[in-house]
Protein backbone atom coordinates (compact mmCIF):
# COMPACT_ATOMS: atom_id res chain seq x y z
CA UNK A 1 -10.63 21.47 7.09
CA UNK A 2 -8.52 23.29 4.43
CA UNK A 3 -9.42 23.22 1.05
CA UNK A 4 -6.94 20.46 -1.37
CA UNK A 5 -4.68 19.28 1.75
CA UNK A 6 -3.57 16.11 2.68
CA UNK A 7 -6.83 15.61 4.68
CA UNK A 8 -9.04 16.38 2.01
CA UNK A 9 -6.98 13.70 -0.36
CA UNK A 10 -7.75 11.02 2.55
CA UNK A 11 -11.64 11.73 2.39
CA UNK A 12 -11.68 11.92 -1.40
CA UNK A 13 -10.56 8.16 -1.99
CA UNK A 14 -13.90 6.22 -2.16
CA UNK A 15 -14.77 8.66 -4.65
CA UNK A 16 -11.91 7.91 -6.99
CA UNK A 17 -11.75 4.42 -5.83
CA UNK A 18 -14.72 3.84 -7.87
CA UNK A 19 -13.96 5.91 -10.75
CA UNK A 20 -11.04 3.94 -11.22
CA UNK A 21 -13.01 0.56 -10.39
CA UNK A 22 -14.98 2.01 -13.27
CA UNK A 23 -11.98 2.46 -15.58
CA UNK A 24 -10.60 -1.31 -14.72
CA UNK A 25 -9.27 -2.78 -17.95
CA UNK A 26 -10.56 -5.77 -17.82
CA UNK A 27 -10.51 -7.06 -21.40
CA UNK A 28 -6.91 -5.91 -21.80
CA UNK A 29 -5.76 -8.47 -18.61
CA UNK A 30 -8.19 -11.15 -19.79
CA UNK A 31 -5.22 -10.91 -22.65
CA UNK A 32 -2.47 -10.80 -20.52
CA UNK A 33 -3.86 -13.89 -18.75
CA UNK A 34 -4.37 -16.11 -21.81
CA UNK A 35 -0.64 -15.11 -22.85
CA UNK A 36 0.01 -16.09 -19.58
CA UNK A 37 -1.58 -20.08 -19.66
CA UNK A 38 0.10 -20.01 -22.89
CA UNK A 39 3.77 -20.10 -21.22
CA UNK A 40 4.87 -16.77 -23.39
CA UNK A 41 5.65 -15.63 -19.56
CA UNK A 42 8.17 -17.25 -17.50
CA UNK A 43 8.28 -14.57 -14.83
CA UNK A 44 6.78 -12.09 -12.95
CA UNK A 45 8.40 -9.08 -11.70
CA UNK A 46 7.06 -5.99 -9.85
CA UNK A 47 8.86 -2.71 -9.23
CA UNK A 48 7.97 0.34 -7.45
CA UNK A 49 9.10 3.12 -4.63
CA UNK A 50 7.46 3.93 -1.36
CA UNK A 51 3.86 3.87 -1.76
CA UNK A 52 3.88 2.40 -5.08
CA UNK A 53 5.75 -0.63 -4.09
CA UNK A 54 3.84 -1.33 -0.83
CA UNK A 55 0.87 -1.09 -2.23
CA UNK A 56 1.92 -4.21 -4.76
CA UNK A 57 2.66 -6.64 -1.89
CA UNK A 58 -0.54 -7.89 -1.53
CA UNK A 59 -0.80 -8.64 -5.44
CA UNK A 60 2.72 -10.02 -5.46
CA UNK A 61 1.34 -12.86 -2.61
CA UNK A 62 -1.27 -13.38 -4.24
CA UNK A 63 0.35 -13.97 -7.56
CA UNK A 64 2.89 -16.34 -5.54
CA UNK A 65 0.46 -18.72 -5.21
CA UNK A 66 0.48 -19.67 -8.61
CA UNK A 67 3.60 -22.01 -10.10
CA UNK A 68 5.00 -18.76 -12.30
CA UNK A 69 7.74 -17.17 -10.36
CA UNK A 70 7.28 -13.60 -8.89
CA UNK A 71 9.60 -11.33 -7.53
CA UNK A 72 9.30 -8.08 -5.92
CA UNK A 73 11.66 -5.13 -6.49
CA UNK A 74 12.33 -1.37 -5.25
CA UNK A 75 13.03 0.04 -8.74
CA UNK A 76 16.38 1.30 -7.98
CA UNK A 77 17.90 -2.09 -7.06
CA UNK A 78 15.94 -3.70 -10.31
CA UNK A 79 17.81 -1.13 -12.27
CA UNK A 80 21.28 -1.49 -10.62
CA UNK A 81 21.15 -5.01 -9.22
CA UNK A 82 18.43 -7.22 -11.22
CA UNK A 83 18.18 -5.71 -14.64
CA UNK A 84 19.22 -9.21 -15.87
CA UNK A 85 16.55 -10.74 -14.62
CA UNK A 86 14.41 -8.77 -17.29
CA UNK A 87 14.27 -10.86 -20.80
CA UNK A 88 12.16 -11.60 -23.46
CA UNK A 89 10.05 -13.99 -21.50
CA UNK A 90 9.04 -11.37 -18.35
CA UNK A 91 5.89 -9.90 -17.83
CA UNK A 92 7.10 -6.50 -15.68
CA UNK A 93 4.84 -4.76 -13.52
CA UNK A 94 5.75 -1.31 -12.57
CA UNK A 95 3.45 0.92 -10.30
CA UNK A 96 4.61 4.81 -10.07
CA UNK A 97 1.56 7.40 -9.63
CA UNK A 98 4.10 10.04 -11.93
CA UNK A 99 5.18 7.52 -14.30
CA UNK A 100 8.61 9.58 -14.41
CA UNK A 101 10.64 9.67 -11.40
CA UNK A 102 14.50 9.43 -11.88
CA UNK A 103 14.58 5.58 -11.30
CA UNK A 104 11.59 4.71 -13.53
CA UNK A 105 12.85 6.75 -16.16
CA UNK A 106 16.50 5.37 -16.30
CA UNK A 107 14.57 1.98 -15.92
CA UNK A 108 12.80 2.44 -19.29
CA UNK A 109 16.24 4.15 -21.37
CA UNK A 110 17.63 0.58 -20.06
CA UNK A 111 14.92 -1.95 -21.41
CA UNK A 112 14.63 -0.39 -24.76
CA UNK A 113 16.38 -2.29 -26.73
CA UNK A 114 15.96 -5.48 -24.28
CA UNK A 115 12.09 -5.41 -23.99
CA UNK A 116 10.23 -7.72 -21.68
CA UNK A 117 7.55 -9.56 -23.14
CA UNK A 118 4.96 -7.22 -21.79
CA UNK A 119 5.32 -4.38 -19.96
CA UNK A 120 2.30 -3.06 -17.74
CA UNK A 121 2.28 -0.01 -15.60
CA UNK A 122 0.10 1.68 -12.97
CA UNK A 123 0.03 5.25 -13.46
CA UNK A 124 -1.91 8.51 -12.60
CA UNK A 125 -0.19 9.86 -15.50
CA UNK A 126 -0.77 8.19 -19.36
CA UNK A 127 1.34 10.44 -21.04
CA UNK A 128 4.39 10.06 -18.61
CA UNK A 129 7.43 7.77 -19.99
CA UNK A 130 6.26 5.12 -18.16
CA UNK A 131 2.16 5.21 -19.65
CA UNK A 132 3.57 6.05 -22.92
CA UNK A 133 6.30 3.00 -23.49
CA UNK A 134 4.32 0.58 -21.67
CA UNK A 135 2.45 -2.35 -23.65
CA UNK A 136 -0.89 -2.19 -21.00
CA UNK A 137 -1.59 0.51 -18.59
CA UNK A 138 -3.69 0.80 -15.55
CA UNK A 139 -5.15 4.28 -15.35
CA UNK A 140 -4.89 5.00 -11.32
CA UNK A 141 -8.01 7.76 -12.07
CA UNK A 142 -6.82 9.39 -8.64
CA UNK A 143 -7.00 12.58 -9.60
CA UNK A 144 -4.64 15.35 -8.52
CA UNK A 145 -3.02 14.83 -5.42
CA UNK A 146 -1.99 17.91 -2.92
CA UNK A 147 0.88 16.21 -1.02
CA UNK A 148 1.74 12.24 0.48
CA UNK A 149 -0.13 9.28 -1.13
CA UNK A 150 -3.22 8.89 -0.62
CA UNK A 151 -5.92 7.93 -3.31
CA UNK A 152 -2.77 7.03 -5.75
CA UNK A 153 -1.70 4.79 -2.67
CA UNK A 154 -5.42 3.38 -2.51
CA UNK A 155 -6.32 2.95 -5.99
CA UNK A 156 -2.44 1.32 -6.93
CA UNK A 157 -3.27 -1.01 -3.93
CA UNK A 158 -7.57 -1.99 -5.11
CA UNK A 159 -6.33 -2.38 -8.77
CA UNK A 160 -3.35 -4.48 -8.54
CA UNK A 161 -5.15 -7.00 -6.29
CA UNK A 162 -7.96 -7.11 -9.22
CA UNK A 163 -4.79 -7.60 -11.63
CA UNK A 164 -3.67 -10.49 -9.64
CA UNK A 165 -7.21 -11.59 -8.98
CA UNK A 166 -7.43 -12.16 -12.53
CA UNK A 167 -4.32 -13.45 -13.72
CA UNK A 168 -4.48 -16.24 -11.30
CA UNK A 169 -7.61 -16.96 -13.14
CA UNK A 170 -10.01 -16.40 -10.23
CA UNK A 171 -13.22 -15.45 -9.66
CA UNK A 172 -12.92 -11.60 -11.10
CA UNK A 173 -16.76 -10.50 -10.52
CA UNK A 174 -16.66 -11.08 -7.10
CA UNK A 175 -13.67 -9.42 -6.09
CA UNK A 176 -14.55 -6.43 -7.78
CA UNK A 177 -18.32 -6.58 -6.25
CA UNK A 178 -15.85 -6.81 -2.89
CA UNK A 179 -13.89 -3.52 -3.77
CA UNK A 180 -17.10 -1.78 -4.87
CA UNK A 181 -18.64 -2.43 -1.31
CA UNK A 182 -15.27 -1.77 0.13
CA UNK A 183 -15.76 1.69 -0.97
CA UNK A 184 -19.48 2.11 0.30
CA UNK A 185 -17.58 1.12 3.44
CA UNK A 186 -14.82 3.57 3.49
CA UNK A 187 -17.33 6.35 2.53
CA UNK A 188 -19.12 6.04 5.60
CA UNK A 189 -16.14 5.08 7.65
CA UNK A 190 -14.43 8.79 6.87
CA UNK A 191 -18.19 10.67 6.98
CA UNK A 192 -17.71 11.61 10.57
CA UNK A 193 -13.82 11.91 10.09
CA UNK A 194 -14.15 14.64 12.55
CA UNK A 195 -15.33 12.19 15.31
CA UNK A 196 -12.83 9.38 14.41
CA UNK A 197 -10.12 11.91 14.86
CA UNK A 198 -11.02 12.83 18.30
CA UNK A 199 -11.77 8.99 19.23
CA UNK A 200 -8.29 7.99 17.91
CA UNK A 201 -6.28 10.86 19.54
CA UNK A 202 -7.89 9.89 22.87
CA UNK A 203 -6.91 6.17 21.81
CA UNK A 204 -3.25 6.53 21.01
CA UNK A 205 -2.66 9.15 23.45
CA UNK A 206 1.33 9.65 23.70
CA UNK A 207 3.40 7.36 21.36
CA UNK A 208 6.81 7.09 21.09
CA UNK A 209 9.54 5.06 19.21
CA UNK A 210 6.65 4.01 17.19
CA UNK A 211 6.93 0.90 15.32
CA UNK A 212 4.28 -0.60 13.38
CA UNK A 213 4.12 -4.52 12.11
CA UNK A 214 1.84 -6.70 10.21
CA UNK A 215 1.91 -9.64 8.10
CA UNK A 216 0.55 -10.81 5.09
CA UNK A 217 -1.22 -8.35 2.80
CA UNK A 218 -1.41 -6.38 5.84
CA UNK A 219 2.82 -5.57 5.38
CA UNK A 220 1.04 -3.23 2.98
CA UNK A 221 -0.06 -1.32 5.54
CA UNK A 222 2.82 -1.41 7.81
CA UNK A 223 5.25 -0.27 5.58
CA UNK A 224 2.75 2.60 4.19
CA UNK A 225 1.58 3.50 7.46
CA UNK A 226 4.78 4.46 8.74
CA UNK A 227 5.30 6.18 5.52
CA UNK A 228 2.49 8.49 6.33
CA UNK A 229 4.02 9.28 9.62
CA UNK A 230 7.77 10.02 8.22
CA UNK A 231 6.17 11.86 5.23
CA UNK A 232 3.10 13.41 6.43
CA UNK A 233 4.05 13.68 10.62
CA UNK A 234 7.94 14.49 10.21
CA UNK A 235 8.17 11.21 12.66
CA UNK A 236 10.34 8.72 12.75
CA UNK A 237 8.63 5.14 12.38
CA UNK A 238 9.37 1.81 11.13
CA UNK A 239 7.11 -0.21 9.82
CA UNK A 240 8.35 -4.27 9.34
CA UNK A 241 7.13 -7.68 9.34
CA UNK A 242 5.55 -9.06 12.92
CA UNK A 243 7.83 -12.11 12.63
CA UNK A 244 10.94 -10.48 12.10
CA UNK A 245 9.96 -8.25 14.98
CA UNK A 246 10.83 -10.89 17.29
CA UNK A 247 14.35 -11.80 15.50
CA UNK A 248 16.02 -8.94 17.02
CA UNK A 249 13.53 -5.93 17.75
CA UNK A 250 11.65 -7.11 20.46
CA UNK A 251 14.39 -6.32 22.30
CA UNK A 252 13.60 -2.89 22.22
CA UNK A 253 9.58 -3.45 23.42
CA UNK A 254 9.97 -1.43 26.82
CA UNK A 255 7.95 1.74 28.42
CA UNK A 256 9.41 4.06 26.08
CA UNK A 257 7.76 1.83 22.67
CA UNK A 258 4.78 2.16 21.05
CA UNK A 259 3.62 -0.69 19.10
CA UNK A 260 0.99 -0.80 16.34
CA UNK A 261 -0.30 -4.17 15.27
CA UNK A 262 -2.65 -4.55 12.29
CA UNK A 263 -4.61 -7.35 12.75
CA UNK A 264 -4.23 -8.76 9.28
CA UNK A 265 -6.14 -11.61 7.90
CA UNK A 266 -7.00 -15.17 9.66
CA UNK A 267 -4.39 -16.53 8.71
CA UNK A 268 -1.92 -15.19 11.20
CA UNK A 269 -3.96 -12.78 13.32
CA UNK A 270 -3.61 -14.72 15.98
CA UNK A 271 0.01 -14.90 16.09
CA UNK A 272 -0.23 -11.15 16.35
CA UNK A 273 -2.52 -11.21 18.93
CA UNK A 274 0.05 -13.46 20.75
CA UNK A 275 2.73 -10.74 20.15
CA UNK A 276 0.30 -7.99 21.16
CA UNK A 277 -0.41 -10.09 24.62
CA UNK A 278 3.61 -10.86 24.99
CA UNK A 279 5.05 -7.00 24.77
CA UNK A 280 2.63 -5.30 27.07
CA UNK A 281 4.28 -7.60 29.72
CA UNK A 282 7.64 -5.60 29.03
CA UNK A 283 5.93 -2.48 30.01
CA UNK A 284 5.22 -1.60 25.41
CA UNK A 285 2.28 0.57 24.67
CA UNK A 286 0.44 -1.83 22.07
CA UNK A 287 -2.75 0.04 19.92
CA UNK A 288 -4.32 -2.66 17.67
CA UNK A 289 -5.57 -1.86 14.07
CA UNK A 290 -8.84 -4.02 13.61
CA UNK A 291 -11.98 -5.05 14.59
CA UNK A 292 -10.98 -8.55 16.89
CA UNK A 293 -8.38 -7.14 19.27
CA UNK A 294 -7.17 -8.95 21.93
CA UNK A 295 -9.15 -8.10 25.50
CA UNK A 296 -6.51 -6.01 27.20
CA UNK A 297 -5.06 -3.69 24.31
CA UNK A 298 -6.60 -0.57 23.37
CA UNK A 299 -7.86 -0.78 19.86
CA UNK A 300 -9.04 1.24 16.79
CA UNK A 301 -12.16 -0.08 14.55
CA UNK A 302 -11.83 -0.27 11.35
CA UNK A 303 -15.11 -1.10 8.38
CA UNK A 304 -15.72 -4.00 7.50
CA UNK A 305 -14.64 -5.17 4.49
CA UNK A 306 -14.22 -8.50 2.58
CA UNK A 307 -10.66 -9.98 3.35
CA UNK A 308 -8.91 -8.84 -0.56
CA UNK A 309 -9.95 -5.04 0.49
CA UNK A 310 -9.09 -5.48 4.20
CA UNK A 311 -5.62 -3.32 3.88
CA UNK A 312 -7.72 -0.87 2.61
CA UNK A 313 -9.47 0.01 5.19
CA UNK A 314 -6.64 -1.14 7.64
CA UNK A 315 -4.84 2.35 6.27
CA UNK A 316 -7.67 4.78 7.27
CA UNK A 317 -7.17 5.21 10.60
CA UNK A 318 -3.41 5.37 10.14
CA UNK A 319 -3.20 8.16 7.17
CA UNK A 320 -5.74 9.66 10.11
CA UNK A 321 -3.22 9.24 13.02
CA UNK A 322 -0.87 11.09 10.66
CA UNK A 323 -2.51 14.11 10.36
CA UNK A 324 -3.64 13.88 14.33
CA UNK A 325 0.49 13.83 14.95
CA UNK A 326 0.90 16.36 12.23
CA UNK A 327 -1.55 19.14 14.44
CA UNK A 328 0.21 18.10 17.40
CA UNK A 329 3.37 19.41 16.39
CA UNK A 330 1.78 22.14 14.13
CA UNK A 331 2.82 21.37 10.96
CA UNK A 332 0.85 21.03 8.03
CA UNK A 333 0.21 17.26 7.38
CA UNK A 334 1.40 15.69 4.18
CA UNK A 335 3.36 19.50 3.03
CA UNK A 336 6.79 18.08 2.04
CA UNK A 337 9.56 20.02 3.56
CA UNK A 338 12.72 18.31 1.86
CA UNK A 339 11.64 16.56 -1.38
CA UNK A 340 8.53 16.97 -3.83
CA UNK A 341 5.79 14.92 -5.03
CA UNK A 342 8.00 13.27 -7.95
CA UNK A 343 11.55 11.96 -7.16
CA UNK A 344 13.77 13.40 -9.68
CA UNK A 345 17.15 12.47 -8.08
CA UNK A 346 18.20 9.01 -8.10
């Protein structure tokens, strides 16, 4: 293994998992929160890029449970399309591990002078424009990163599920006793990392016109798993919904498709094992991300965790099949070829 690569990122995240678990401003939300039964916010809206806006989408259905509206953004379409919906009466959410890319940037010259009634940010970087003209901040604690998202991706994703945890007023303790153990179970999980790797490139064998689906919090992992594979694998691979898989792109399940489906929570895992069971009968190569798989698909363990940390550890062994497709096509995983670690072009 080479010394600060994309690798050595991945194995690194229980460690600054819990130094950011640590960090957790707890006191600071418990503020937010009483704001928040007060009525001073009318609306929630979330905003981030790539990695930092998948790794909201479990938070943001969580939050929808509640009766205060919540809306999820990519950051350049907030600033373009639904600056409006910013006022006096929004609590904004923004998640970017720089805290200065182009979009967040032009994002925070625009609000200025038409603040939102609080605006919190997720950041690996305090002293960025976004850490420094934010109201709260959530220190990500990740560390330096050498390439694609890893522990930023991780820690974003653990501490904006605490965030929502407690602004809906839930049991806070217990969720963060669940990410705590989460990371005991990660830890172990990537200590034989050299085994897994072997175990999953004998799994997944050849794959093709890879899509991967999930629903859920698991869309999370979808959409950042086949991140990892564009980013860190120079692949093409979409990651989308399970259900809108069958309104249109089933058509393509055939020989020449491989199909990852992440298990996901109870609440719909069985409609993916349905799907899973379905597109193998078109000839699709299915490889199932979780621990119940259905009896005829191949599938690839992952620890166990309590259900609020479960896309977690859903991403481990895909930020591992990205490096395993990176050495196949000898590249060095996670190096970006085309743009850098910050987005400074809108």
């Amino acid at each position: 293994m080479t010394k600060k690569s994309y690798l050595h990122d991945i194995l690194d995240q229980p460690v600054f998992l819990r130094l950011a678990l640590k960090n957790y401003p707890i006191h600071e939300i418990g503020s937010l929160l009483t704001r928040l039964r007060e009525g001073e916010f009318r609306k929630i809206i979330m905003t981030g890029h790539g990695s930092s806006y998948n790794s909201l989408y479990p938070a943001f259905l969580h939050l929808s449970t509640q009766s205060v509206p919540v809306a999820i953004w990519q950051t350049a379409e907030l600033l373009h399309y639904g600056i409006n919906q910013i006022d006096s009466e929004t609590f904004l959410c923004a998640n970017s591990q720089s805290g200065k890319s182009a979009e967040v940037k032009n994002l925070i010259g625009r609000i200025t002078n038409n603040r939102p009634a609080c605006l919190l940010s997720l950041t690996n970087d305090l002293h960025s424009v976004l850490g420094k003209n934010s109201d709260v901040t959530i220190d990500l604690q990740a560390g330096e990163e050498h390439g694609v998202a890893s522990k930023t991706y991780i820690n974003s994703l653990s501490l904006s599920s605490l965030l929502s945890v407690q602004l809906c007023g839930e049991n806070f303790a217990d969720a963060l006793d669940d990410m705590q153990s989460a990371c005991d179970a990660m830890e172990e999980y990537l200590t034989s990392w050299q085994a897994r790797i072997v175990e999953i490139d004998d799994i997944i064998g050849k794959i093709q016109n890879t899509v991967i689906i999930g629903r859920g919090p698991s869309m999370a992992t979808a959409l950042n798993g086949a991140l990892n594979q564009k980013e860190a694998a120079w692949l093409f691979t979409e990651g989308m919904n399970a259900a809108e898989f069958r309104h249109g792109p089933m058509e393509l399940a055939d020989t020449n498709m491989t199909l990852i489906i992440i298990e996901g929570d109870h609440r719909t895992s069985k409609l993916n094992s349905v799907l899973a069971e379905e597109v193998i009968q078109y000839g699709c190569k299915v490889i199932w991300i979780g621990n119940n798989p259905p009896l005829t698909v191949p599938s690839i363990n992952i620890p166990e965790v309590a259900e609020i940390a479960k896309p977690l550890a859903e991403i481990l062994p895909l930020q591992l099949i990205a490096c395993i497709l990176a050495n196949r096509q000898k590249i060095e995983a996670g190096k970006f070829r085309h743009i850098g670690k910050v987005v400074l072009k809108e």
